[in-house]
Protein backbone atom coordinates (compact mmCIF):
# COMPACT_ATOMS: atom_id res chain seq x y z
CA UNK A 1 66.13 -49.85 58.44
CA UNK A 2 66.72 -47.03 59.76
CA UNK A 3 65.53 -43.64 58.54
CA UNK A 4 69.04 -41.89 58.41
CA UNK A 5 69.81 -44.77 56.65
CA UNK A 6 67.08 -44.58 54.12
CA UNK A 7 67.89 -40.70 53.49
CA UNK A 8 71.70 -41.38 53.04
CA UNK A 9 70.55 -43.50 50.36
CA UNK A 10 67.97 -41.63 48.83
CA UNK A 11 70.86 -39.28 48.11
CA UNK A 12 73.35 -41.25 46.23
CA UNK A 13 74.39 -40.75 43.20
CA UNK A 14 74.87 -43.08 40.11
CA UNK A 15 78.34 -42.53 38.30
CA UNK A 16 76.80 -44.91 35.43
CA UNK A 17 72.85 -44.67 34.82
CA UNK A 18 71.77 -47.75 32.17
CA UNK A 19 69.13 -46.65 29.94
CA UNK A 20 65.96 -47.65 31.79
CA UNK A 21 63.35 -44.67 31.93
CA UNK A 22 60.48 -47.25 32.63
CA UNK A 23 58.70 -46.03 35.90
CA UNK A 24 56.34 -46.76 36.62
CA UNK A 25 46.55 -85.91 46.58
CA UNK A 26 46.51 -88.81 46.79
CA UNK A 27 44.97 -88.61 49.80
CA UNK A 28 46.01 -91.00 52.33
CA UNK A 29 43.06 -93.26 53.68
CA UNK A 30 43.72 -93.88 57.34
CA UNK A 31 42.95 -97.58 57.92
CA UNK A 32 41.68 -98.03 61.68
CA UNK A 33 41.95 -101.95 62.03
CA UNK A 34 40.32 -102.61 65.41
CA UNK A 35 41.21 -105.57 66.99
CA UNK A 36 38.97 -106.88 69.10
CA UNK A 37 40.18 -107.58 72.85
CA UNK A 38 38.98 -110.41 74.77
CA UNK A 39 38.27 -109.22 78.11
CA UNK A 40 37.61 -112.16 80.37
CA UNK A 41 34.94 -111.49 83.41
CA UNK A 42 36.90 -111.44 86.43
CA UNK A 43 35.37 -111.05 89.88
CA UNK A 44 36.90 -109.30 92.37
CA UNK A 45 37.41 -111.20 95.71
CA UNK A 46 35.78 -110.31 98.93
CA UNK A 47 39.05 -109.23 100.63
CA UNK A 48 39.37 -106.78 97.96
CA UNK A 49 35.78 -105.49 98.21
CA UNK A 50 36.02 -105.02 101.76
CA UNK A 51 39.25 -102.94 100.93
CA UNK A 52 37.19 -100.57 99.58
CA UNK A 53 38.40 -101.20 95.55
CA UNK A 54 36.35 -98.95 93.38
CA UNK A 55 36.34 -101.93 90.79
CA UNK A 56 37.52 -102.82 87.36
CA UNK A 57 39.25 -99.27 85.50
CA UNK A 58 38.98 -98.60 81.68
CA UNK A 59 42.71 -97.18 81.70
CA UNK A 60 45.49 -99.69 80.94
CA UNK A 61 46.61 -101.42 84.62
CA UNK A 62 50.07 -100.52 86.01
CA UNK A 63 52.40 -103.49 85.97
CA UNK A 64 53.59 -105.26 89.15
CA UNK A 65 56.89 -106.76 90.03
CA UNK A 66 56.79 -110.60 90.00
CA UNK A 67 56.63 -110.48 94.01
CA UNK A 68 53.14 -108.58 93.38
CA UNK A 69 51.93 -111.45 91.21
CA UNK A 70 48.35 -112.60 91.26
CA UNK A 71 49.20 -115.72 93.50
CA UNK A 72 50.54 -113.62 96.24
CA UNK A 73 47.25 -111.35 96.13
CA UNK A 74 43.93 -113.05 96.75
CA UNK A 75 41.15 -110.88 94.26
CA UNK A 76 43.60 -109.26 92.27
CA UNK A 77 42.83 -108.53 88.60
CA UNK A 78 44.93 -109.88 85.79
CA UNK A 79 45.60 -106.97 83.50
CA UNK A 80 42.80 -106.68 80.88
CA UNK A 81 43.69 -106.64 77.12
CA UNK A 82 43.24 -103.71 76.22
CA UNK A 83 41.84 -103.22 72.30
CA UNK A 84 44.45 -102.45 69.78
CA UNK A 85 44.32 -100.27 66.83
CA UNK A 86 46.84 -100.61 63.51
CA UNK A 87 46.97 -97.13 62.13
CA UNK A 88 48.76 -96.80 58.87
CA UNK A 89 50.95 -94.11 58.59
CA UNK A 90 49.64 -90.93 56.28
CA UNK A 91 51.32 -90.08 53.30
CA UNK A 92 51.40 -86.65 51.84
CA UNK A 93 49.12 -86.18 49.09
CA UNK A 94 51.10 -87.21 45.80
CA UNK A 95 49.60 -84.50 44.09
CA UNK A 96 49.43 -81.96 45.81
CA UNK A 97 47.13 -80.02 43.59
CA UNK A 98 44.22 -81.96 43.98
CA UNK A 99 44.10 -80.52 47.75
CA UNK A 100 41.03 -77.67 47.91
CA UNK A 101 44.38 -75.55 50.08
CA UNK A 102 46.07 -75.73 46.21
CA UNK A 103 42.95 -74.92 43.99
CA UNK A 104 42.39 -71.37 46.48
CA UNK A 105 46.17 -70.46 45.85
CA UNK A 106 46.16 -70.97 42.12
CA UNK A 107 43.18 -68.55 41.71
CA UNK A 108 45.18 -65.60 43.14
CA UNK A 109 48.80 -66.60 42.95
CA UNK A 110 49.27 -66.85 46.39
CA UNK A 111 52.73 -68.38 46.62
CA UNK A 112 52.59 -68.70 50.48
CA UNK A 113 49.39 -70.62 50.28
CA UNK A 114 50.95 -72.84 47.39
CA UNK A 115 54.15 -73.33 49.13
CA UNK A 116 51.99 -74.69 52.33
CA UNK A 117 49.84 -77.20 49.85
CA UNK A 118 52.81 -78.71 48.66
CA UNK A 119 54.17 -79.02 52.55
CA UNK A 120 57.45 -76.83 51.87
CA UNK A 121 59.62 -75.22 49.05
CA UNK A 122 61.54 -78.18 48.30
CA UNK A 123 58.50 -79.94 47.67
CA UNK A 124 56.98 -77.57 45.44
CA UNK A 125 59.90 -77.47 43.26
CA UNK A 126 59.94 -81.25 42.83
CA UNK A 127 56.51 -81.53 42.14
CA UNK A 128 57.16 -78.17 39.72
CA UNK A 129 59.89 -80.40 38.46
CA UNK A 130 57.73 -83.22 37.60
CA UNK A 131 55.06 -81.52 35.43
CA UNK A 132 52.18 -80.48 38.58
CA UNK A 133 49.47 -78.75 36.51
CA UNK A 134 49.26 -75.98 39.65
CA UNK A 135 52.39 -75.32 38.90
CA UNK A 136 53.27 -74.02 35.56
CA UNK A 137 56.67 -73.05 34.98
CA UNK A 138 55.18 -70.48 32.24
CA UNK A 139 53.10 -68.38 34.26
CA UNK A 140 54.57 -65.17 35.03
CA UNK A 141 52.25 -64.01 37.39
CA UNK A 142 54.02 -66.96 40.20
CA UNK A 143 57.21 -66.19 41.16
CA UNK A 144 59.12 -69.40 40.03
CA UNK A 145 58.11 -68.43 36.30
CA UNK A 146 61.23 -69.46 34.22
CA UNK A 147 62.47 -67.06 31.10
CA UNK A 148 65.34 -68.22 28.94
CA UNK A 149 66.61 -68.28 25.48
CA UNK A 150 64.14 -71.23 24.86
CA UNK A 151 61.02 -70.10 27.17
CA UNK A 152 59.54 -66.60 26.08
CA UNK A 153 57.46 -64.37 28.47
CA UNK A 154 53.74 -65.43 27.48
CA UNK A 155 51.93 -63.48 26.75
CA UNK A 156 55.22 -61.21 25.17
CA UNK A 157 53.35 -58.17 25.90
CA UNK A 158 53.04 -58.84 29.36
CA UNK A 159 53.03 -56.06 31.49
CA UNK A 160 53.30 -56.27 35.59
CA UNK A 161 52.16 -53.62 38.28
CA UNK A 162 55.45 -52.67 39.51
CA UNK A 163 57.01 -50.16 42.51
CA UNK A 164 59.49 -48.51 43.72
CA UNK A 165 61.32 -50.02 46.15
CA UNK A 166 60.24 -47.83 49.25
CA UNK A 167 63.74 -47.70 51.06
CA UNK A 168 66.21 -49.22 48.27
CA UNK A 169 67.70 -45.82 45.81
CA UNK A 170 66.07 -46.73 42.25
CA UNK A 171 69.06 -45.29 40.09
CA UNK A 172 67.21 -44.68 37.17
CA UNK A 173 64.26 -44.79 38.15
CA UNK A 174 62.87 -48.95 37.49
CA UNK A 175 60.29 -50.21 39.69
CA UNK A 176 59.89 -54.00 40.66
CA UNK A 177 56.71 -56.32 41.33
CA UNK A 178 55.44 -55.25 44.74
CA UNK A 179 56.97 -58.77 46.24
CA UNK A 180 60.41 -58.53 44.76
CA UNK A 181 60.40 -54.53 45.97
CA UNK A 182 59.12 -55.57 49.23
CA UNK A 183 62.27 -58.44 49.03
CA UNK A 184 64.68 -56.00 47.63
CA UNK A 185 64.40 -53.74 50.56
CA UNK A 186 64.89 -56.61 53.06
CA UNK A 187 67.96 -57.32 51.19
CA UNK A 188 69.37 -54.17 51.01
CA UNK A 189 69.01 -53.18 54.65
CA UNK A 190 70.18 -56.50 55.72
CA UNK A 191 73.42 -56.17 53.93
CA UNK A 192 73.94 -52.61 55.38
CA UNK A 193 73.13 -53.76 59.40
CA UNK A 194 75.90 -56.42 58.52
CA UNK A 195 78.44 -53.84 57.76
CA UNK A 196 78.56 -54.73 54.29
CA UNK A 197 77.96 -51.21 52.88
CA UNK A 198 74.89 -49.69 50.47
CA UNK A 199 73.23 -51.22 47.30
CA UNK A 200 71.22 -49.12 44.94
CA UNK A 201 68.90 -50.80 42.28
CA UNK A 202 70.54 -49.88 38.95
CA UNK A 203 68.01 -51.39 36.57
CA UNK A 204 64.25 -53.31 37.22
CA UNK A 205 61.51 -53.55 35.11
CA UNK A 206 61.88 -53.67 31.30
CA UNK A 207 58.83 -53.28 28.95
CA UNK A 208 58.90 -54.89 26.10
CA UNK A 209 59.05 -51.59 24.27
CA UNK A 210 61.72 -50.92 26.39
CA UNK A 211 63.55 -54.21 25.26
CA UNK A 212 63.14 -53.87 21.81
CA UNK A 213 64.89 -50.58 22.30
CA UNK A 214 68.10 -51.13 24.00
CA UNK A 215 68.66 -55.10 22.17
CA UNK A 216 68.67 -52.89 19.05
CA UNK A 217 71.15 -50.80 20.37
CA UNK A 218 73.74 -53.82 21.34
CA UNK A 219 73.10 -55.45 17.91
CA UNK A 220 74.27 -52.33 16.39
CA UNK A 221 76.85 -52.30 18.73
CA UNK A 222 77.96 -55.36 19.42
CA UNK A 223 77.03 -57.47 16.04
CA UNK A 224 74.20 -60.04 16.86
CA UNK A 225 75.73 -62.77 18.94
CA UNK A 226 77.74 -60.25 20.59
CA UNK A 227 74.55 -58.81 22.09
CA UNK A 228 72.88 -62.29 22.78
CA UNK A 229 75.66 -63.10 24.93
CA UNK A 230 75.31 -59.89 27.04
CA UNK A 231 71.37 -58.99 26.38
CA UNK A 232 68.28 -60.94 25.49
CA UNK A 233 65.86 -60.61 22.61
CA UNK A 234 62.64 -58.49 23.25
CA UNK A 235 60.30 -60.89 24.95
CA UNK A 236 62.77 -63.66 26.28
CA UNK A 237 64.29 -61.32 29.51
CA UNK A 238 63.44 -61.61 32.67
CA UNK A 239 63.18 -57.63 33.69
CA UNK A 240 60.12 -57.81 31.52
CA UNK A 241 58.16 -59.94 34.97
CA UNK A 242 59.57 -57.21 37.57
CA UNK A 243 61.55 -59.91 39.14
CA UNK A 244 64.87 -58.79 38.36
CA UNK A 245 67.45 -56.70 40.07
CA UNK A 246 70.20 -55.34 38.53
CA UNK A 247 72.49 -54.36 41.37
CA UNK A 248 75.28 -52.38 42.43
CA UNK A 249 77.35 -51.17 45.07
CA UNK A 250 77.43 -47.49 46.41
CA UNK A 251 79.93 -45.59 48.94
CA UNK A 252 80.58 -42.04 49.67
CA UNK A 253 77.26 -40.81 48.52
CA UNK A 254 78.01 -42.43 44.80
CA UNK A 255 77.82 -46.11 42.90
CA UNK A 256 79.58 -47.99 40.45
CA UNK A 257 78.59 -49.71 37.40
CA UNK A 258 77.01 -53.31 37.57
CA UNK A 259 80.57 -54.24 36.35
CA UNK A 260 82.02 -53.34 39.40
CA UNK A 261 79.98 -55.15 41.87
CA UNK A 262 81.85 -58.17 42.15
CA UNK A 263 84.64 -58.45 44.86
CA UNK A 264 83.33 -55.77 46.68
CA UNK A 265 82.11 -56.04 50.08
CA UNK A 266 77.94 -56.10 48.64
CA UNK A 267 78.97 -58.22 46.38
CA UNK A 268 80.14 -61.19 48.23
CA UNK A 269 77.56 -60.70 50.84
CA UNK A 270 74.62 -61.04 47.93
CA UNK A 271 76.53 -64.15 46.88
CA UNK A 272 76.47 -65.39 50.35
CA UNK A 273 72.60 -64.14 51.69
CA UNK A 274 70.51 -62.98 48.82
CA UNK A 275 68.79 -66.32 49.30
CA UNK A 276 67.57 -65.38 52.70
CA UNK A 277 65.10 -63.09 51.09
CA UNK A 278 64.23 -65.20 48.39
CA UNK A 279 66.56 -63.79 45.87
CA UNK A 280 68.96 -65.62 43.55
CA UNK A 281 72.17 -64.71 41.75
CA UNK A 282 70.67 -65.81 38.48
CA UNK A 283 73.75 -66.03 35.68
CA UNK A 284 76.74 -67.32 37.24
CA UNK A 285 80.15 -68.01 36.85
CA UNK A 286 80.61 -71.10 34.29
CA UNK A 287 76.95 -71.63 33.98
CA UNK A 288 76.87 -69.81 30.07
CA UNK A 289 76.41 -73.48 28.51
CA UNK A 290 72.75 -73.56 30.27
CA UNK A 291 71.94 -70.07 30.74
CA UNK A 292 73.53 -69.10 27.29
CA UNK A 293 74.80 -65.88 29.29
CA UNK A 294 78.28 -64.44 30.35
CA UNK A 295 77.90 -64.16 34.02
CA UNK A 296 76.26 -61.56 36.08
CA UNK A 297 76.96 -61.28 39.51
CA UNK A 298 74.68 -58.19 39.76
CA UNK A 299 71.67 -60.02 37.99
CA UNK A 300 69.80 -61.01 40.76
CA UNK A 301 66.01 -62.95 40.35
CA UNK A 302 63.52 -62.94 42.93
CA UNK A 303 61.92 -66.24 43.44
CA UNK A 304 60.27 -66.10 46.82
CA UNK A 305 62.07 -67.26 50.39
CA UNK A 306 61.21 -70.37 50.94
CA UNK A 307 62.41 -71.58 46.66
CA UNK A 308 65.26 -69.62 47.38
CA UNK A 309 66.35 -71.84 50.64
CA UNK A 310 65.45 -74.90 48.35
CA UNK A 311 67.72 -73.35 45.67
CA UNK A 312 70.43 -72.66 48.06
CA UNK A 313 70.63 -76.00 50.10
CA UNK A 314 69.79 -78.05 46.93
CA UNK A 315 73.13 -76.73 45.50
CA UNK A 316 72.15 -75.46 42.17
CA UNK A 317 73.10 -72.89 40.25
CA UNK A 318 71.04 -72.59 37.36
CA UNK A 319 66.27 -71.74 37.31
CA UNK A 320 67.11 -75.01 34.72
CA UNK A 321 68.80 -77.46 36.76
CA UNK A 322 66.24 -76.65 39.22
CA UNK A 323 63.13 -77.39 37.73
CA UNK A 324 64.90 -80.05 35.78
CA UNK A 325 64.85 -78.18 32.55
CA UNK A 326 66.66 -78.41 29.27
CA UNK A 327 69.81 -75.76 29.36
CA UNK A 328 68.79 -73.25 26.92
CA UNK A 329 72.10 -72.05 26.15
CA UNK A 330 70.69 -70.63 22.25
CA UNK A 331 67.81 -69.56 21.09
CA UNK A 332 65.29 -71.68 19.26
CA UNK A 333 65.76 -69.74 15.62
């Protein structure tokens, strides 16, 4: 990105600011089954010898044509049999966190390193999906973590180091986990090199405090289950982890509202890209029954590049179906 670019953005404007003041394995045993090879004793002819043969090789003999055969050459040697080994093939480990690459990762949440363990993103998610002890879907200091209606952040106080984005326009000032900020920026200038225009980050990391706060507000607002569709309790949203974006679209040195975002140029390139830098559009269109949300198109969840490309070419559409969770469309109580 460019550093006209970064100024011009710098300087825009919100229109709309949302109330956010929060700165900030089995492991395959290779069976080598050696089969012994006969090698006759074979003595080479005198003709051959006064040739000047340098004797019997070790390296497999070249095949002749039939019209080369031993009958038609006095001394020649009949190709040795050569010893054969049956190698079975190797199986990645079945669980992958038994590997030593695995219990190094887990120690400092290193989702590269984990990602590389489990031989892929795709991989990691199915082993995710199947109950992996490495990988707990609860943890919110990986980048997979999964928050819904039914799945609380744990421990609900929890509190991220979080950024700001260095070349993305915080509109109100959130801040992200240093990953997702890193991400956000990647995202950003990407969809301005492509010609589809500037994005600002509207809203980021929520404290709990924070959340408390502004779900009180919609309740009063809204009536309860008008604010659960729109807002999630205190403890149960994902801003709380510093993985989530709220989004929108700027031009001529101002930006709209997160309403706004869809149909517009940034919007339909997020839809189309956000998973290149490991970002998600997390509440979509006629998802509500599992996500229990009206959909967001400016929500966006970072989940790391190479779960995002797993997300993307997997066709899903929901962190649930992904991980091969319940839909959590309510709350619990």
């Amino acid at each position: 990105m460019t550093n006209g670019r970064y100024a011009r953005r710098r300087g825009l404007v919100a229109k709309h600011a949302a109330p956010e003041p929060r700165l900030l394995s089995g492991r395959g045993l290779v069976v080598l089954a050696a089969v012994a090879g006969v090698v006759g004793a074979c003595v080479l002819g005198s003709a051959l010898a006064v040739a000047g043969g340098d004797g019997p090789s070790h390296a497999a003999p070249q095949q002749t044509s039939a019209a080369e055969s031993a009958d038609s050459r006095p001394g020649s040697i009949e190709a040795l049999p050569v010893p054969l080994f049956e190698v079975a093939e190797v199986e990645p480990a079945s669980d992958g966190c038994a590997s030593d690459a695995a219990a190094v990762a887990a120690q400092t949440h290193d989702v590269a390193a984990m990602v590389a363990a489990f031989g892929g993103g795709e991989q990691l998610r199915a082993a995710a999906a199947a109950g992996a002890e490495c990988l707990p879907l609860d943890d919110p200091g990986w980048s997979w973590v999964v928050v819904n209606k039914q799945r609380a952040v744990s421990p609900v106080d929890y509190a991220p180091a979080v950024i700001l984005p260095a070349e993305t326009p915080s509109l109100v000032g959130g801040g992200l986990r240093a990953d997702a900020a890193a991400a956000l920026d990647a995202l950003v200038g990407a969809a301005a090199d492509a010609g589809a225009g500037d994005v600002a980050l509207q809203s980021g990391y929520r404290s709990y405090a924070t959340q408390v706060s502004t779900f009180g507000g919609q309740v009063g607002s809204l009536g309860r289950e008008g604010a659960e569709a729109i807002s999630a309790r205190p403890g149960h949203s994902e801003h709380q982890l510093g993985l989530a974006a709220d989004v929108v679209a700027c031009a001529n040195g101002g930006c709209g509202t997160i309403y706004e975002i869809e149909g517009t140029a940034q919007g339909d390139w997020i839809v189309e890209n956000a998973w290149r830098h490991g970002w998600i559009v997390r509440y979509e269109s006629g998802r509500t029954e599992t996500t229990g949300y009206d959909p967001e198109p400016w929500h966006l969840r970072y989940i790391g590049v190479e779960l995002a490309e797993a997300y993307r070419e997997g066709g899903f559409h929901t962190l649930e179906e992904f991980f091969g969770l319940p839909a959590a469309p309510d709350y619990l109580d």
